[in-house]
Protein backbone atom coordinates (compact mmCIF):
# COMPACT_ATOMS: atom_id res chain seq x y z
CA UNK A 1 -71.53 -135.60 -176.63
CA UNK A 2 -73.87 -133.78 -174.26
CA UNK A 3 -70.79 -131.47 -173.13
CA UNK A 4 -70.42 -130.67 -176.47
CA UNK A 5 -74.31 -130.17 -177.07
CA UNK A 6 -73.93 -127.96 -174.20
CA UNK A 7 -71.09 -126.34 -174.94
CA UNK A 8 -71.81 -125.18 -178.12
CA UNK A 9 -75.64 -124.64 -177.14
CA UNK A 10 -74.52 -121.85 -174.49
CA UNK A 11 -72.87 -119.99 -177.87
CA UNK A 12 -76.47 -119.71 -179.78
CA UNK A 13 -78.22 -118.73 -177.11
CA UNK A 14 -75.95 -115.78 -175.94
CA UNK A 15 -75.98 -114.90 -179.70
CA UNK A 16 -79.79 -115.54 -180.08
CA UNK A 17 -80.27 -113.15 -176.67
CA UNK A 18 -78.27 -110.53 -178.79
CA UNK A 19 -79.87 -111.06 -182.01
CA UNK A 20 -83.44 -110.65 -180.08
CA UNK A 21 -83.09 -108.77 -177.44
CA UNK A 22 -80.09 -106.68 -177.96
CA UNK A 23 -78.48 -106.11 -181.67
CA UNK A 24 -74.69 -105.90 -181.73
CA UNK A 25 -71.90 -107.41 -184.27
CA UNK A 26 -71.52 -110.58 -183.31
CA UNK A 27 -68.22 -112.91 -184.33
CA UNK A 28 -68.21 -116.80 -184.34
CA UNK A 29 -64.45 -117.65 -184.89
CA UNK A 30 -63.66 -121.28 -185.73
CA UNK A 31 -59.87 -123.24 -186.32
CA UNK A 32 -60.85 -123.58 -190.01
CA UNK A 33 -63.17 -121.33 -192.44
CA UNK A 34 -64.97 -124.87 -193.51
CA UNK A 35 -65.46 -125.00 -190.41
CA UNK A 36 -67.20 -122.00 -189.74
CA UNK A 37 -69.78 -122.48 -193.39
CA UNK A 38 -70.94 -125.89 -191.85
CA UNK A 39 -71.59 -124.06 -188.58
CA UNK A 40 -73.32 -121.54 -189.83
CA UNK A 41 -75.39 -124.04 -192.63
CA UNK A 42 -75.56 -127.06 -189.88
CA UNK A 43 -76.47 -125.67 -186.62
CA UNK A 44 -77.31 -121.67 -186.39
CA UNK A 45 -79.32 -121.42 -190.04
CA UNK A 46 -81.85 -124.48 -188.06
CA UNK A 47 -82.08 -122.70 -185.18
CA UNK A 48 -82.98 -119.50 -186.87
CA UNK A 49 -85.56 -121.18 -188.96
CA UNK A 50 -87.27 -123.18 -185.38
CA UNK A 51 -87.27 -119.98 -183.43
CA UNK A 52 -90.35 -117.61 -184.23
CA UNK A 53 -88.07 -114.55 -182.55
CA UNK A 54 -85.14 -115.12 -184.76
CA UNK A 55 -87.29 -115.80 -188.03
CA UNK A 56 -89.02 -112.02 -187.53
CA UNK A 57 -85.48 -110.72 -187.08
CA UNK A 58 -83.62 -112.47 -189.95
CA UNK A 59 -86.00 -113.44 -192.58
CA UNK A 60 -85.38 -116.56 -195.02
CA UNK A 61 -83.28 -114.84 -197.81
CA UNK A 62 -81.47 -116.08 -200.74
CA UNK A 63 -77.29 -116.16 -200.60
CA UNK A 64 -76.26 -112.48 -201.21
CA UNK A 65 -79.50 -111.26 -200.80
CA UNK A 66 -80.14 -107.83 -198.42
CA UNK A 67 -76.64 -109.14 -197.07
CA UNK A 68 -76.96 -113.00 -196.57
CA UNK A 69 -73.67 -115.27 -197.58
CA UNK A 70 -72.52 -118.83 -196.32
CA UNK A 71 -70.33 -117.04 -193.34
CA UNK A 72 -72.79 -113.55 -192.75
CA UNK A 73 -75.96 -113.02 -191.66
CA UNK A 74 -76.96 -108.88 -191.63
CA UNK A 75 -80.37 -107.85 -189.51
CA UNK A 76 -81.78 -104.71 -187.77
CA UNK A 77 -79.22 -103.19 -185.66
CA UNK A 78 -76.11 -105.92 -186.46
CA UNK A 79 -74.79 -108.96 -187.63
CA UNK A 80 -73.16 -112.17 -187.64
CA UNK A 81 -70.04 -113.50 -188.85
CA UNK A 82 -68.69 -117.32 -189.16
CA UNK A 83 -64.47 -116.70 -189.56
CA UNK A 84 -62.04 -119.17 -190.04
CA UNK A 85 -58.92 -118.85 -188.04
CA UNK A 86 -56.72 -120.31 -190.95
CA UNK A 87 -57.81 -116.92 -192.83
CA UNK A 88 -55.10 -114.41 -190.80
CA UNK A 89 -57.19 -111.62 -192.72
CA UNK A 90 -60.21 -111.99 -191.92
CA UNK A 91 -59.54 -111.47 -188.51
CA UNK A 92 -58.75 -108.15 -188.94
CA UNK A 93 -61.57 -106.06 -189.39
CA UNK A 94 -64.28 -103.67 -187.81
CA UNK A 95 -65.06 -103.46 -183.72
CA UNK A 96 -67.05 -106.41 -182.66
CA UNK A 97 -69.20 -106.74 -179.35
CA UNK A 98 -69.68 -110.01 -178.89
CA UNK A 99 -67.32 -112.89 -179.88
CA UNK A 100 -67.81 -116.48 -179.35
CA UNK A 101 -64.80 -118.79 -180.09
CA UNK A 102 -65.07 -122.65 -180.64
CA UNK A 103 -62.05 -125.11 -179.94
CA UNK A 104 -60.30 -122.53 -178.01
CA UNK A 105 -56.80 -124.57 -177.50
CA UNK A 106 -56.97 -124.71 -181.51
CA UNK A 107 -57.42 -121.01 -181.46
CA UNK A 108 -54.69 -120.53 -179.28
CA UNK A 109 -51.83 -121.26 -181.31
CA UNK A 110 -49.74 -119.14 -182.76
CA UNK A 111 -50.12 -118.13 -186.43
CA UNK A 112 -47.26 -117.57 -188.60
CA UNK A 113 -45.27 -114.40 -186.99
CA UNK A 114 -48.74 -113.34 -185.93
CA UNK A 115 -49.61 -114.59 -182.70
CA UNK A 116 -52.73 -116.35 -181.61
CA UNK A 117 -55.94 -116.19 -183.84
CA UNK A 118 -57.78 -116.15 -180.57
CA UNK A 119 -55.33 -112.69 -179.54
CA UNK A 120 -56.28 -111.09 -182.74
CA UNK A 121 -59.64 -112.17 -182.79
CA UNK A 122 -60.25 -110.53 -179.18
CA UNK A 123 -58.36 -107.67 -180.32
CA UNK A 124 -61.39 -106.64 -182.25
CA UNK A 125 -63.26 -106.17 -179.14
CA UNK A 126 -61.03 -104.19 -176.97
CA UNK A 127 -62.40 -100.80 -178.15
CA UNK A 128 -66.15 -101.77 -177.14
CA UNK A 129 -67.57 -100.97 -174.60
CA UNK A 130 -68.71 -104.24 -172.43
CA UNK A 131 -67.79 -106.48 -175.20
CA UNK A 132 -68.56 -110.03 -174.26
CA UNK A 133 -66.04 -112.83 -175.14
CA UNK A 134 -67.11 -116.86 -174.75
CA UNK A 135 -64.10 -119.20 -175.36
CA UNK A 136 -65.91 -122.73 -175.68
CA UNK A 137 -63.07 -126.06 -176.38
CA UNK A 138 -62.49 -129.48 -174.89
CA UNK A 139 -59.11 -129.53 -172.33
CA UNK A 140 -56.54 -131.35 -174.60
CA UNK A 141 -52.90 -132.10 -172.95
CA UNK A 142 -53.06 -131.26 -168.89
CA UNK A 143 -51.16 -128.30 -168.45
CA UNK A 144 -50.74 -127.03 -172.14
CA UNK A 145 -54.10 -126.90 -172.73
CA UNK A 146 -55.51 -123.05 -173.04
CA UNK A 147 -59.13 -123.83 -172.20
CA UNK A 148 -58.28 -125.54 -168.99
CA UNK A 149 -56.23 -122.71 -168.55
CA UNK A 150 -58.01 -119.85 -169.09
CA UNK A 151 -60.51 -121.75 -166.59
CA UNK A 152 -58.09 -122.14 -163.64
CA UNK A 153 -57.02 -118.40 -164.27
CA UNK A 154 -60.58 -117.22 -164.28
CA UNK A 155 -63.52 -116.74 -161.32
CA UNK A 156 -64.99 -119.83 -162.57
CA UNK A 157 -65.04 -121.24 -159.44
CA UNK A 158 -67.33 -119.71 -156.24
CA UNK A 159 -69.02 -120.75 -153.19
CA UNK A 160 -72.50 -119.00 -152.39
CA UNK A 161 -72.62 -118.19 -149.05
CA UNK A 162 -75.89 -117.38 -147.46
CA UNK A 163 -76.75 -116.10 -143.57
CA UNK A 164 -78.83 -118.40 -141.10
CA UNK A 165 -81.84 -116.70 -140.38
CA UNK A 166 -80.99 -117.46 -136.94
CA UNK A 167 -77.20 -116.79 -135.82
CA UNK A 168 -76.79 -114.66 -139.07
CA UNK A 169 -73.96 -117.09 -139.37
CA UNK A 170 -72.92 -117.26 -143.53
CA UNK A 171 -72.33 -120.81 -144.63
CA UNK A 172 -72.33 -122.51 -148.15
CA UNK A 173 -75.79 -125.10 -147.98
CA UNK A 174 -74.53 -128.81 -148.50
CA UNK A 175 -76.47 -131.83 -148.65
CA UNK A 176 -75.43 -133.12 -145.31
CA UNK A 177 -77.47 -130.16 -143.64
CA UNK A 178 -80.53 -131.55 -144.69
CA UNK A 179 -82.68 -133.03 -141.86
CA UNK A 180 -85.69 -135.70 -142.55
CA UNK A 181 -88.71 -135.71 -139.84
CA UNK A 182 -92.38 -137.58 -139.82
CA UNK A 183 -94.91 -135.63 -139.70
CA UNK A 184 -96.57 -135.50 -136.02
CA UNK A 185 -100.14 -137.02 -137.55
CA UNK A 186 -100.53 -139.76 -140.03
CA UNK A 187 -104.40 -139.27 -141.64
CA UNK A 188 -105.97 -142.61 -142.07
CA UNK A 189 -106.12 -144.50 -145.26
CA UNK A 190 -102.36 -142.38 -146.56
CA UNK A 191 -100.21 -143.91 -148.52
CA UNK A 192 -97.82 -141.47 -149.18
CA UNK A 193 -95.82 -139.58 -146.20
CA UNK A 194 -94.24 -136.29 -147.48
CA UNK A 195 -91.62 -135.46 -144.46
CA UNK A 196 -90.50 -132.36 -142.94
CA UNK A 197 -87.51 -131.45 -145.07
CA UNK A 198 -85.13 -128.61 -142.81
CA UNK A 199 -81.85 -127.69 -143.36
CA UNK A 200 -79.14 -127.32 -139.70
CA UNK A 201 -76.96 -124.59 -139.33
CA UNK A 202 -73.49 -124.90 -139.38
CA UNK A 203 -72.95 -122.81 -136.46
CA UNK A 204 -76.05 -122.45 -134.52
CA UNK A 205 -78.00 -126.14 -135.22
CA UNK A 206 -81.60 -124.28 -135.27
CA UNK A 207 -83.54 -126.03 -137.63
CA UNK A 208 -83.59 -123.67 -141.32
CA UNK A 209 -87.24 -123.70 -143.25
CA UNK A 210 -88.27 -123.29 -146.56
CA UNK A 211 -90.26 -119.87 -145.80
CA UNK A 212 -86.74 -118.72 -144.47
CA UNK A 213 -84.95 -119.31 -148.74
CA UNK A 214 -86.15 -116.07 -150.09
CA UNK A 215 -84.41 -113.97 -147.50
CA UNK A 216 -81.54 -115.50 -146.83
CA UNK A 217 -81.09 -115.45 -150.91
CA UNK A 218 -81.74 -111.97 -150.92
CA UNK A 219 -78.64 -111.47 -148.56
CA UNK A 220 -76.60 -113.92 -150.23
């Protein structure tokens, strides 16, 4: 459940963020169009209405009212649509700039003699400039599944290397670099010792501090 929570959370914020900060057409696509309604009515309409930044940007309006229905949402600048993959048609339609896809592997199979409703979904957003795409699904069958794949074929996966203020050697921190010592002084009547917490080089063993983080972040 909380990968789900999470998941699913990392959707409405990147389309909050856009809503807010940055209007666009935005696309939730979904395996069925029920799907998509209870979406919409069960997790994004609550959000909207507990968000004071939302609420000034889409006001509480009646279904088909200044552009409200059960799967659209209309505001300053964009909108939002909740599609249901089992509707081939609604797939097609105008540019979109941001599109945010839940249970990917159900997505990705193929339609009737149409291919993927996740390929013509992302069609839409091939003509827009620095269109954003977020594919959210739980891995189903090792190997077969097209979550798990799209992961292993993506940049997922990185080590952040950062140089010793010392050497200038660039290493990846790990827990087993950290280094306890007592302080030199005890005051009377403490109770609680707070140690001297450094971090060794990998190549050079000279003790690294916390006033050294900021830099060697910087030239990360």
């Amino acid at each position: 459940a909380p990968a789900q929570v999470t998941k699913t959370l990392t959707g409405l914020i990147l389309a909050g963020h856009r809503i807010t900060d940055h209007p666009c057409r935005i696309w939730f696509v979904f395996p069925t169009d029920i799907l998509a309604k209870e979406f919409k009515r069960d997790r994004f309409d609550p959000i909207v209405e507990s968000t004071p930044a939302l609420r000034r940007v889409i006001p509480k309006q009646r279904a088909r009212e200044g552009g409200h229905t059960k799967t659209f949402v209309r505001f300053a600048g964009g909108s939002v649509k909740f599609v249901g993959a089992n509707v081939p048609w609604a797939l097609r339609s105008t540019p979109v700039k941001v599109m945010i896809e839940e249970e990917y592997d159900a997505l990705s199979r193929s339609l009737k003699g149409e291919g993927t409703a996740s390929g013509i979904a992302e069609a839409r957003t091939r003509r827009v400039r620095r269109a954003k795409i977020y594919r959210n699904g739980t891995p189903t069958v090792a190997g077969v599944s097209a979550i798990a794949n799209a992961v292993a074929d993506s940049e997922a996966g990185f080590e952040f290397q950062v140089p010793c203020p010392h050497c200038a050697a660039l290493q990846v921190l790990a827990w087993a670099q950290v280094r306890y010592a007592k302080p030199a002084k005890q005051e009377r009547g403490t109770l609680d010792l707070v140690p001297d917490v450094t971090v060794a080089c990998l190549a050079c063993g000279v003790a690294i501090e916390e006033r050294h983080k900021s830099r060697m972040k910087a030239a990360g």
